[in-house]
PDB file of N, CA and C in Angstrom:
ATOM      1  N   UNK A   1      88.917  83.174  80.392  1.00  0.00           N
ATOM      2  CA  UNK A   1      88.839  83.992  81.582  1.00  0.00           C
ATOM      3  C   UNK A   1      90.020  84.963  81.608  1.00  0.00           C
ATOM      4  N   UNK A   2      89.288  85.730  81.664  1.00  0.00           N
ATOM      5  CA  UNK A   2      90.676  86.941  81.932  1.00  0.00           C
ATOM      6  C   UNK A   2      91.400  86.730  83.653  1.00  0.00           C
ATOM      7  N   UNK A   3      92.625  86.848  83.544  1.00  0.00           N
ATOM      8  CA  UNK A   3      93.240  87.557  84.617  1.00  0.00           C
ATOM      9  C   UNK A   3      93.983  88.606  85.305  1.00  0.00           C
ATOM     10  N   UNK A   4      93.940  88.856  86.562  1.00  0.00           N
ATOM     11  CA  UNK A   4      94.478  90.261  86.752  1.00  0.00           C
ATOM     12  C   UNK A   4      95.293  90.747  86.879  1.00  0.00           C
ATOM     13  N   UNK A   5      96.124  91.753  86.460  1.00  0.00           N
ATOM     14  CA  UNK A   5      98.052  92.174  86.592  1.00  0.00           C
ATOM     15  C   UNK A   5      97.526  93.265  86.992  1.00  0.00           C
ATOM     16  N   UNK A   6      98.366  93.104  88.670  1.00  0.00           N
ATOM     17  CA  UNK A   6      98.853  94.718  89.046  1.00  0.00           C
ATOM     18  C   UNK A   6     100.161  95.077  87.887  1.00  0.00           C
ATOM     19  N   UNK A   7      99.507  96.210  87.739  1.00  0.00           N
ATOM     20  CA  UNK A   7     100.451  97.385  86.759  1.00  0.00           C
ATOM     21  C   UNK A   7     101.059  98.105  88.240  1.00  0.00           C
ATOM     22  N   UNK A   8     101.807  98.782  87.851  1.00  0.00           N
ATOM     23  CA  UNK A   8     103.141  99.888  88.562  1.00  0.00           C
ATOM     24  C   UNK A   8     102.152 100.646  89.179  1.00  0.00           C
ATOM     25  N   UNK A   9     101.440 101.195  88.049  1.00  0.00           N
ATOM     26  CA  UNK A   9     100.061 102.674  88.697  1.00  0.00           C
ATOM     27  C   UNK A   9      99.222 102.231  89.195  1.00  0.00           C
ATOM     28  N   UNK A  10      98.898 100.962  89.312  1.00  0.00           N
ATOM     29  CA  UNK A  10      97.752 100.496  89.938  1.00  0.00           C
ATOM     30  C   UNK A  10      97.840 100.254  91.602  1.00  0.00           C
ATOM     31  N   UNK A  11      99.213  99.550  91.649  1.00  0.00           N
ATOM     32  CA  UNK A  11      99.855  99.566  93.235  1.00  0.00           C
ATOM     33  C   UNK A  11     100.095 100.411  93.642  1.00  0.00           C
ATOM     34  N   UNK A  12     100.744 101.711  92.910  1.00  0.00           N
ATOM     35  CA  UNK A  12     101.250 103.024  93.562  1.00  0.00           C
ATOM     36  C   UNK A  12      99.530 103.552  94.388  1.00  0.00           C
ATOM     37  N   UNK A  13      98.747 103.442  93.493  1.00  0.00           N
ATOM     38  CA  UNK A  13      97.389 104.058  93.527  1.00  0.00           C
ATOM     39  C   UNK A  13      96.819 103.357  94.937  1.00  0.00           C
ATOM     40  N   UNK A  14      96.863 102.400  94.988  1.00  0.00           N
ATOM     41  CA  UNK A  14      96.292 101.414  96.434  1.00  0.00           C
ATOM     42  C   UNK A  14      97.567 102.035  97.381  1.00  0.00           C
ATOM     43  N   UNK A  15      98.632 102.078  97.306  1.00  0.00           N
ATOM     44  CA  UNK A  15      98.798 102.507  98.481  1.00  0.00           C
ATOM     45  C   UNK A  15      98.637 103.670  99.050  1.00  0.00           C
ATOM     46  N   UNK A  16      98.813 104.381  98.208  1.00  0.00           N
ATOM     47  CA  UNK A  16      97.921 106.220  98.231  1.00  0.00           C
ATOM     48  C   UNK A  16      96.700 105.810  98.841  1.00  0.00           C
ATOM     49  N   UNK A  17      95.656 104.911  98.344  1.00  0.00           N
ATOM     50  CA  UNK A  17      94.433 105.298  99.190  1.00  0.00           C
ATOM     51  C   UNK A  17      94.603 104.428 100.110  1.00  0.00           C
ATOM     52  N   UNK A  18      95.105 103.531 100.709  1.00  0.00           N
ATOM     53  CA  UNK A  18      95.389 102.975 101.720  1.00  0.00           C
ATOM     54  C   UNK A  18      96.125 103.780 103.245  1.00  0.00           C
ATOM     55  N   UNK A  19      97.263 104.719 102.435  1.00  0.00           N
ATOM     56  CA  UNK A  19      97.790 105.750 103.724  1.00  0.00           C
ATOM     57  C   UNK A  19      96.762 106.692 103.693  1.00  0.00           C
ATOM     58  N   UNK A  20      96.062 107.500 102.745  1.00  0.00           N
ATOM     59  CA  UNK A  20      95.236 108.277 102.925  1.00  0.00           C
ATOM     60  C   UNK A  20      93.859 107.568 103.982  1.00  0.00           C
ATOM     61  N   UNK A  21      93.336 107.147 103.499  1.00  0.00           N
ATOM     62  CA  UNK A  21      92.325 106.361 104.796  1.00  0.00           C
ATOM     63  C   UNK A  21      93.252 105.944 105.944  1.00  0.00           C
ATOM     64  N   UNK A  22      94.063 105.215 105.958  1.00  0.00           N
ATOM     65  CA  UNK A  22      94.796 105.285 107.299  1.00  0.00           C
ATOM     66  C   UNK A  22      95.028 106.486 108.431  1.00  0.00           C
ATOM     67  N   UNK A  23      95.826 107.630 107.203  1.00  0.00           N
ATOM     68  CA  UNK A  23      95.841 108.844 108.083  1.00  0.00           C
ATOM     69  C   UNK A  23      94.770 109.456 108.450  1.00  0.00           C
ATOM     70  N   UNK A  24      93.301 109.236 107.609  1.00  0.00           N
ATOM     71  CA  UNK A  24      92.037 109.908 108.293  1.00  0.00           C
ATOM     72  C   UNK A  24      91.776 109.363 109.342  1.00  0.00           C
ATOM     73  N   UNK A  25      91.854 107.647 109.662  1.00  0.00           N
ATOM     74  CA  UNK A  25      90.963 107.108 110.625  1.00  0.00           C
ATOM     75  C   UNK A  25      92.314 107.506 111.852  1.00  0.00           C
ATOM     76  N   UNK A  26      93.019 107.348 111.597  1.00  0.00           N
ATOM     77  CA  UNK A  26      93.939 107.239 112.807  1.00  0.00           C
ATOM     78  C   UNK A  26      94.953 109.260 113.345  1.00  0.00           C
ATOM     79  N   UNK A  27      94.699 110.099 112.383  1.00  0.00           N
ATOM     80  CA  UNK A  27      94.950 111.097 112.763  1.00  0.00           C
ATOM     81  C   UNK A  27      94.052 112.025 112.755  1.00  0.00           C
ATOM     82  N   UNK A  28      93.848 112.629 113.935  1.00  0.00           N
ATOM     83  CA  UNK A  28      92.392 113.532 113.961  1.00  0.00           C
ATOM     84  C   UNK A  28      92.371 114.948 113.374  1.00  0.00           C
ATOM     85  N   UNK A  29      91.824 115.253 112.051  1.00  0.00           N
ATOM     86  CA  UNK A  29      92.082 116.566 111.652  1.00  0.00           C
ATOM     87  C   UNK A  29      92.639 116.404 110.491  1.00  0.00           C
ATOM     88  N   UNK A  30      92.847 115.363 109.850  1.00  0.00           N
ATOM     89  CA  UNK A  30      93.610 115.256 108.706  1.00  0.00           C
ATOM     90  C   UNK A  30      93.109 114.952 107.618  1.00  0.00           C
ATOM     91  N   UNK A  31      91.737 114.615 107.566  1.00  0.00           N
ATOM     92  CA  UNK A  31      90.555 114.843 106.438  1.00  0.00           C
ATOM     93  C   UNK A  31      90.021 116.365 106.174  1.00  0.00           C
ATOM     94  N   UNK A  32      90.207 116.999 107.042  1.00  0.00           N
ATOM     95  CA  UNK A  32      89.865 118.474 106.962  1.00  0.00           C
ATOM     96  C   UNK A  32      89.995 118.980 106.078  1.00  0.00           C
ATOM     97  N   UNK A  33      89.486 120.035 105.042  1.00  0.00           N
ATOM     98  CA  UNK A  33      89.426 121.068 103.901  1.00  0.00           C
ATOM     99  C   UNK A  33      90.428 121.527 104.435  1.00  0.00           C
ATOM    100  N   UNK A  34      90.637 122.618 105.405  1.00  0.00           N
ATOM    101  CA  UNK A  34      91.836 123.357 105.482  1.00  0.00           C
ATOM    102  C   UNK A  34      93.051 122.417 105.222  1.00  0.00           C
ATOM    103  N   UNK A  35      93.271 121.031 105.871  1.00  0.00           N
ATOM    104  CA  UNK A  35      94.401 120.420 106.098  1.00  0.00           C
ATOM    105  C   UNK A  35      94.844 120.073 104.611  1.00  0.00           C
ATOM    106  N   UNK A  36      93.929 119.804 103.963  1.00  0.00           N
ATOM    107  CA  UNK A  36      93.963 119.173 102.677  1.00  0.00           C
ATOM    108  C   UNK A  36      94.701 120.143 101.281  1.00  0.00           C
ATOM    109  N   UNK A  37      93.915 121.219 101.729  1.00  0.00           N
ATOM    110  CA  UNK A  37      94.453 122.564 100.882  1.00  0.00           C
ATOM    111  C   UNK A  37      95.540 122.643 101.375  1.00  0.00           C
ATOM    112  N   UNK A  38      96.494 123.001 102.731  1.00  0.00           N
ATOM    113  CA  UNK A  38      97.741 122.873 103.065  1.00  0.00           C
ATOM    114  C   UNK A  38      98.403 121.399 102.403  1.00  0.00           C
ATOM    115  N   UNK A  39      98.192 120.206 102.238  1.00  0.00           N
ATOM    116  CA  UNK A  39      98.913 119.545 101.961  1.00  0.00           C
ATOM    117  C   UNK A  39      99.478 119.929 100.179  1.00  0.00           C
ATOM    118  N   UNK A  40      98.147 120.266  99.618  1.00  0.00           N
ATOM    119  CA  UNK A  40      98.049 120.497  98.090  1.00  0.00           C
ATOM    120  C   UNK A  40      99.117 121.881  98.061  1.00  0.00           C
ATOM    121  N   UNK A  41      99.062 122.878  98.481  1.00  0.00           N
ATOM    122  CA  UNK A  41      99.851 124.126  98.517  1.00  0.00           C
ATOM    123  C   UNK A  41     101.576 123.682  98.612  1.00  0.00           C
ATOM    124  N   UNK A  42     101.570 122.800 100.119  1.00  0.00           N
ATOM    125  CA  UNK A  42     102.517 122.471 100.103  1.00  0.00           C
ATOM    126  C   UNK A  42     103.585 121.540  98.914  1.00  0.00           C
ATOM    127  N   UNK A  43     103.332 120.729  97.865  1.00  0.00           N
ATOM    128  CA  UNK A  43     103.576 120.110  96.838  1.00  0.00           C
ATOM    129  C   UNK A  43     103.303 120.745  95.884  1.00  0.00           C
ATOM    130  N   UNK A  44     102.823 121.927  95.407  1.00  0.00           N
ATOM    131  CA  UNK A  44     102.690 121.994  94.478  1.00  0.00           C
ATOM    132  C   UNK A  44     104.325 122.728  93.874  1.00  0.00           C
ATOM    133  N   UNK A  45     105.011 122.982  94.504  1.00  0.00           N
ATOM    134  CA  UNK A  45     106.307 123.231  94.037  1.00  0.00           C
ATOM    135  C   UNK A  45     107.497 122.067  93.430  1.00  0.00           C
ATOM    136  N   UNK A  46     107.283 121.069  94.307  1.00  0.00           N
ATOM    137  CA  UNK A  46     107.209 119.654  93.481  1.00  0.00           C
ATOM    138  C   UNK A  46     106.818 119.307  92.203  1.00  0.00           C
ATOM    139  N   UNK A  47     105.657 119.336  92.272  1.00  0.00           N
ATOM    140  CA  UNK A  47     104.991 119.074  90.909  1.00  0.00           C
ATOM    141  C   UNK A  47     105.511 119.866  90.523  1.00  0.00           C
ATOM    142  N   UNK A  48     105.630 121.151  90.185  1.00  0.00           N
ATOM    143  CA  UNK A  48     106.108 121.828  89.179  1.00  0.00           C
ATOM    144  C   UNK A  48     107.620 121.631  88.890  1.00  0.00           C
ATOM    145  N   UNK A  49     108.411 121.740  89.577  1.00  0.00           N
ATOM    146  CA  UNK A  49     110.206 120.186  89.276  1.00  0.00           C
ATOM    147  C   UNK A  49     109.527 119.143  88.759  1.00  0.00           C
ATOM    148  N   UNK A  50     108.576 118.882  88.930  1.00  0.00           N
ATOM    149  CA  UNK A  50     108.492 117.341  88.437  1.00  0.00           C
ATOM    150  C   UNK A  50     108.322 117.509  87.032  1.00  0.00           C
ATOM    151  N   UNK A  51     107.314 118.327  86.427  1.00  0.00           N
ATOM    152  CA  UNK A  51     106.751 118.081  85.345  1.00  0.00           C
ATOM    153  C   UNK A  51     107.940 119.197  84.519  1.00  0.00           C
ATOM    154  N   UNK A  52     108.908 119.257  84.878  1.00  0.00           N
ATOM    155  CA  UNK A  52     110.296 119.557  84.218  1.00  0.00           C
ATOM    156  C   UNK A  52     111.521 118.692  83.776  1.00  0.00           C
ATOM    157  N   UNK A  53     111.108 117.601  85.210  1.00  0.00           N
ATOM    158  CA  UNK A  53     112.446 116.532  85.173  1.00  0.00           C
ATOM    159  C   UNK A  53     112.034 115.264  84.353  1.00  0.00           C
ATOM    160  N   UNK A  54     109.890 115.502  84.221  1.00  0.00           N
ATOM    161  CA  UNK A  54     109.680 114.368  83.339  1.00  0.00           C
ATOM    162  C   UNK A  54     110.193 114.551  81.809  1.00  0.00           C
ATOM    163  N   UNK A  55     110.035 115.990  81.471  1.00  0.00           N
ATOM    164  CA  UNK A  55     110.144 116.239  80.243  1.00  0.00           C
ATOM    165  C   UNK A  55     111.988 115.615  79.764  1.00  0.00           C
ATOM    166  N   UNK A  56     112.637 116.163  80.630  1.00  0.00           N
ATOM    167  CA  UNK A  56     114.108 115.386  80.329  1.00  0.00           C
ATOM    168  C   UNK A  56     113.899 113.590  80.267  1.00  0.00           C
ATOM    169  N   UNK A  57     113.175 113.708  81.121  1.00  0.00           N
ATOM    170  CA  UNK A  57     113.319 111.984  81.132  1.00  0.00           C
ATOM    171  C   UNK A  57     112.712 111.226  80.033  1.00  0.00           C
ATOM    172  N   UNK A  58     111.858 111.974  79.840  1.00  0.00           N
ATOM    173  CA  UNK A  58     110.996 111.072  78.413  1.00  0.00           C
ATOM    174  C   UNK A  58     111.894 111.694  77.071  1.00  0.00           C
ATOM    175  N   UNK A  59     112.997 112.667  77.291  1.00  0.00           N
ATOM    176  CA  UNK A  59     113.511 113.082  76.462  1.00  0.00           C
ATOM    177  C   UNK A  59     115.166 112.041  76.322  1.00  0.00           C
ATOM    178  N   UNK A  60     114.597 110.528  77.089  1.00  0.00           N
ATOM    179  CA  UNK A  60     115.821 109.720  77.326  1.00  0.00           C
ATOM    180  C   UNK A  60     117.147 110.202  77.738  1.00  0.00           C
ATOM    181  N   UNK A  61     117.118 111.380  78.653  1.00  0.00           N
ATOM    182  CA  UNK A  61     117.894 111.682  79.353  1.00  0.00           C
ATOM    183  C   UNK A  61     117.471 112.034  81.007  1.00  0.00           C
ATOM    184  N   UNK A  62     118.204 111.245  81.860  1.00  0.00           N
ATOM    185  CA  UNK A  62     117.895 111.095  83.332  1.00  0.00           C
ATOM    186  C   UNK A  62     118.690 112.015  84.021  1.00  0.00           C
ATOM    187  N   UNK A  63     117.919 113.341  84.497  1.00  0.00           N
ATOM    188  CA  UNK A  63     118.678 114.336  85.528  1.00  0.00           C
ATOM    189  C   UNK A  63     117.995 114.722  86.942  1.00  0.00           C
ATOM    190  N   UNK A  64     118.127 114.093  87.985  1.00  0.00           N
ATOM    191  CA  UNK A  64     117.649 114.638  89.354  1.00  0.00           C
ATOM    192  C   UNK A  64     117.989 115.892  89.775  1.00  0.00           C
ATOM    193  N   UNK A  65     119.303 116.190  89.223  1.00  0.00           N
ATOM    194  CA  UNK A  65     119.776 117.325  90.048  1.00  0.00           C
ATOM    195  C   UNK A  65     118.676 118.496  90.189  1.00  0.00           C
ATOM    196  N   UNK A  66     117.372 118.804  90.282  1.00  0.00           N
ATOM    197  CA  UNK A  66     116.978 119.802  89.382  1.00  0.00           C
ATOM    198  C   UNK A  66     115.631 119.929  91.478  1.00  0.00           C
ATOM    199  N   UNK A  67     116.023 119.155  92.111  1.00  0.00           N
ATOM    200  CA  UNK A  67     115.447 118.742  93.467  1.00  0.00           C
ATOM    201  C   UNK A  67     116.465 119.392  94.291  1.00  0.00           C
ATOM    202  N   UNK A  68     117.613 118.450  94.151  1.00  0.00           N
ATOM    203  CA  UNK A  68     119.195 119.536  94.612  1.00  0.00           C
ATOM    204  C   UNK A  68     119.350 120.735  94.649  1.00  0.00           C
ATOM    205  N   UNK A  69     118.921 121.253  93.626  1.00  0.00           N
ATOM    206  CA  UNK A  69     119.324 122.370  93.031  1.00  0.00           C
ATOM    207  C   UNK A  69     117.709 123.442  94.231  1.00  0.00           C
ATOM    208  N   UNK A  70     117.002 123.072  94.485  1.00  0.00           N
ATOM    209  CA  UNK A  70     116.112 123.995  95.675  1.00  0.00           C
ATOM    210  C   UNK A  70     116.440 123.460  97.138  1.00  0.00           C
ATOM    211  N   UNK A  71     116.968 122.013  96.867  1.00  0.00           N
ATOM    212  CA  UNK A  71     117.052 121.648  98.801  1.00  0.00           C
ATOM    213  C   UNK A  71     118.176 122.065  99.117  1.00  0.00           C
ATOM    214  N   UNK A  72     119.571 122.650  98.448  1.00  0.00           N
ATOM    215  CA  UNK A  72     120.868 122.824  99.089  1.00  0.00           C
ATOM    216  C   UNK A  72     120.565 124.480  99.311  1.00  0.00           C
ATOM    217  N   UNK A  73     120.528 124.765  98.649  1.00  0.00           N
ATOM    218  CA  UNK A  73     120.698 126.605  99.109  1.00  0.00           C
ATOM    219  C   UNK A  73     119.135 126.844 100.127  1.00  0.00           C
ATOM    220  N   UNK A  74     118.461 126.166 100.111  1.00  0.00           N
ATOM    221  CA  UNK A  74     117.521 126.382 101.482  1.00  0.00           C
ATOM    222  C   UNK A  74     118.143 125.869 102.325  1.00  0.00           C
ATOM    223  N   UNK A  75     118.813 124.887 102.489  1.00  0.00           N
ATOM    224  CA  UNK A  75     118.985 123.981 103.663  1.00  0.00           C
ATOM    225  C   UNK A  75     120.523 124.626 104.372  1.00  0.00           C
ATOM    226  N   UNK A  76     121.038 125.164 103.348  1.00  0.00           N
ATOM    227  CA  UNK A  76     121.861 126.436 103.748  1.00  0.00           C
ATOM    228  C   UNK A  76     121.710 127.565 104.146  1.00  0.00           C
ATOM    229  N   UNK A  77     120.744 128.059 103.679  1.00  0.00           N
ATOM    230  CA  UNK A  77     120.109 129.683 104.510  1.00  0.00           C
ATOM    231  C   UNK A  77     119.851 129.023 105.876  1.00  0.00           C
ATOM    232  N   UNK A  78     119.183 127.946 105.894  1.00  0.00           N
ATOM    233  CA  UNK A  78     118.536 127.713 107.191  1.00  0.00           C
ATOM    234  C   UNK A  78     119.739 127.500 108.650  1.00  0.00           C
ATOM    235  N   UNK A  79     120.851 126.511 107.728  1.00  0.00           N
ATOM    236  CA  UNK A  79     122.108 126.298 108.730  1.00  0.00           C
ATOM    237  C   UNK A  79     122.597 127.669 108.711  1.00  0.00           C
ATOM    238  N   UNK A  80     122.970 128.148 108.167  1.00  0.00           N
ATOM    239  CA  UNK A  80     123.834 129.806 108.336  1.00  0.00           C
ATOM    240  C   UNK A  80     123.009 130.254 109.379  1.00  0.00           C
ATOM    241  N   UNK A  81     121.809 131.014 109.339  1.00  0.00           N
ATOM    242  CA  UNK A  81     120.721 131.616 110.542  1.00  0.00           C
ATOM    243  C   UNK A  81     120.795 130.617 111.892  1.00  0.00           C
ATOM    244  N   UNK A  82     120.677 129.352 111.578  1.00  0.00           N
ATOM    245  CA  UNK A  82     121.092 128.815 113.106  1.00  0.00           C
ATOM    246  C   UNK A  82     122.305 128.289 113.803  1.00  0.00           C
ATOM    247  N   UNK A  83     123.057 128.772 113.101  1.00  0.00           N
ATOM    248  CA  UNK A  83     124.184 129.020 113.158  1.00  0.00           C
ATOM    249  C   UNK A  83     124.960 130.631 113.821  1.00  0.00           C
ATOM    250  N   UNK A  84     123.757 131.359 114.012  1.00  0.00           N
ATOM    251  CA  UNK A  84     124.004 132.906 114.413  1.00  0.00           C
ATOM    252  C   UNK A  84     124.853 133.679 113.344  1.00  0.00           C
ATOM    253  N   UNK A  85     124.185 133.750 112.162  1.00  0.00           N
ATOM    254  CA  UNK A  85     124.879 134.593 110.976  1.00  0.00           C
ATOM    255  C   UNK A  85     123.214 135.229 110.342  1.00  0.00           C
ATOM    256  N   UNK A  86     123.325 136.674 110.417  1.00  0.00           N
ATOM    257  CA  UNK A  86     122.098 137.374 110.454  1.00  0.00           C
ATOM    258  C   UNK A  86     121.417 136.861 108.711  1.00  0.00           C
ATOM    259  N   UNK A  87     119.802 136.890 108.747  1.00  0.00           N
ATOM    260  CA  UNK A  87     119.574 136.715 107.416  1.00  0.00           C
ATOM    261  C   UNK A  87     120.315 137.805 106.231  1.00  0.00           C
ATOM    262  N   UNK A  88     120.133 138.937 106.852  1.00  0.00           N
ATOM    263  CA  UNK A  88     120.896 139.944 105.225  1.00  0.00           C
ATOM    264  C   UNK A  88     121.920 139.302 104.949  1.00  0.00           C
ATOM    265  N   UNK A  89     123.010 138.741 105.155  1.00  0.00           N
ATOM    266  CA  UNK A  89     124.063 138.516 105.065  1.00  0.00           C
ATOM    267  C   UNK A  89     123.921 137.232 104.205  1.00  0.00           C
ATOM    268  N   UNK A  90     122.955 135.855 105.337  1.00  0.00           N
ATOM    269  CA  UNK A  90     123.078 134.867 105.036  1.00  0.00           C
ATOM    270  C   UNK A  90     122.357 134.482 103.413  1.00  0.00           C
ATOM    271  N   UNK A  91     121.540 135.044 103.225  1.00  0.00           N
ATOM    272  CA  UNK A  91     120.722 134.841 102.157  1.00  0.00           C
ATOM    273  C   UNK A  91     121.226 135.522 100.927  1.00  0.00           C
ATOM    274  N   UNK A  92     122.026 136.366 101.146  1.00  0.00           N
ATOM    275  CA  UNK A  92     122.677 136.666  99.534  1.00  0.00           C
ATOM    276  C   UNK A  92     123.697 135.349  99.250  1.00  0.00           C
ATOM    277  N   UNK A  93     124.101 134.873 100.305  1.00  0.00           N
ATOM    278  CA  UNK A  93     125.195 133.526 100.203  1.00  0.00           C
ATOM    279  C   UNK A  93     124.464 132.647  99.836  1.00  0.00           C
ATOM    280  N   UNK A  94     123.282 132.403 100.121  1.00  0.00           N
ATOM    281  CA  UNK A  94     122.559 130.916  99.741  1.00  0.00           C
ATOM    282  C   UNK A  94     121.934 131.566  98.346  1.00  0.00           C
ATOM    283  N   UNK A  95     121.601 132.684  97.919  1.00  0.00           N
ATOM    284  CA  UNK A  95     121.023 132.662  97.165  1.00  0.00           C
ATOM    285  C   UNK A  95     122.178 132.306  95.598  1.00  0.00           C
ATOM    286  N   UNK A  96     123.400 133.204  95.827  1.00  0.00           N
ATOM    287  CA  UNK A  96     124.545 132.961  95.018  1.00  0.00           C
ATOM    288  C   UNK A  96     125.291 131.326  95.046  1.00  0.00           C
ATOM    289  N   UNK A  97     124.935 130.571  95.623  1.00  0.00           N
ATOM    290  CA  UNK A  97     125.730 129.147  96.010  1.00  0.00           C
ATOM    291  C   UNK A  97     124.443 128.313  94.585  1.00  0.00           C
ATOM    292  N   UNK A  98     122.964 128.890  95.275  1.00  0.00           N
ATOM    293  CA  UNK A  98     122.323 128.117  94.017  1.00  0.00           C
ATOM    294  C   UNK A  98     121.564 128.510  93.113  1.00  0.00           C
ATOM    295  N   UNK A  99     122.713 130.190  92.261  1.00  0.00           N
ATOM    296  CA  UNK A  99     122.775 130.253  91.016  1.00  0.00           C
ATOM    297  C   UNK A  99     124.013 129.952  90.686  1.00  0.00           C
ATOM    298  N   UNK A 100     125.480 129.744  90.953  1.00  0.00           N
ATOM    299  CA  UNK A 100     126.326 128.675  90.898  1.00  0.00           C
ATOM    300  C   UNK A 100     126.376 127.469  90.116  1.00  0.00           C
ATOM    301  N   UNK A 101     125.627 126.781  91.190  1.00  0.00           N
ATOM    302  CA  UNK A 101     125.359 125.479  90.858  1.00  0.00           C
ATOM    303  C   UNK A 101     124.179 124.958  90.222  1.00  0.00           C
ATOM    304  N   UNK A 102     123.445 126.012  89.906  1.00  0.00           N
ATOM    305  CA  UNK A 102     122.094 125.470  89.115  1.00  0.00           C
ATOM    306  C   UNK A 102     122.313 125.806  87.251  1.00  0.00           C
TER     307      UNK A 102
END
């Protein structure tokens, strides 16, 4: 008789469809085509870091910074502007902070 091993991808996978059916039955609007295409649009900038940081990684070298390197200089334009420092100004600073550091 065979028996069964959850693998890594197999659990990741159940809980994906587990929050996904969750969020349909319990949030209204969130099965929607439009909503769905917004979620996909939204990640796909992710994925594309990702399938950069895998290539290092399977290249037995481990580098995150490469996530850092888009959340600090946004998350800086955004504090500078609410902070009352006009965008022309603020955005040549965030844009130079993460070619700097990238």
């Amino acid at each position: 008789m065979k028996t069964f091993r959850a693998r890594q991808q197999s659990i990741v996978f159940a809980i994906f469809v587990a929050l996904a059916l969750g969020f349909a039955v319990f949030l209204p609007g969130f099965a929607k085509v439009q909503n769905l295409l917004t979620l996909v649009q939204n990640v796909a900038i992710l994925g594309i870091l990702e399938l950069g940081m895998a290539l290092v990684v399977i290249g037995r070298g481990i580098d995150i910074s490469m996530i850092a390197a888009l959340a600090v200089p946004s998350g800086l334009l955004l504090q500078m502007v609410a902070d009352g420092m006009p965008l022309a100004s603020s955005a040549p600073l965030a844009l130079a902070f993460g070619l700097a550091n990238g």
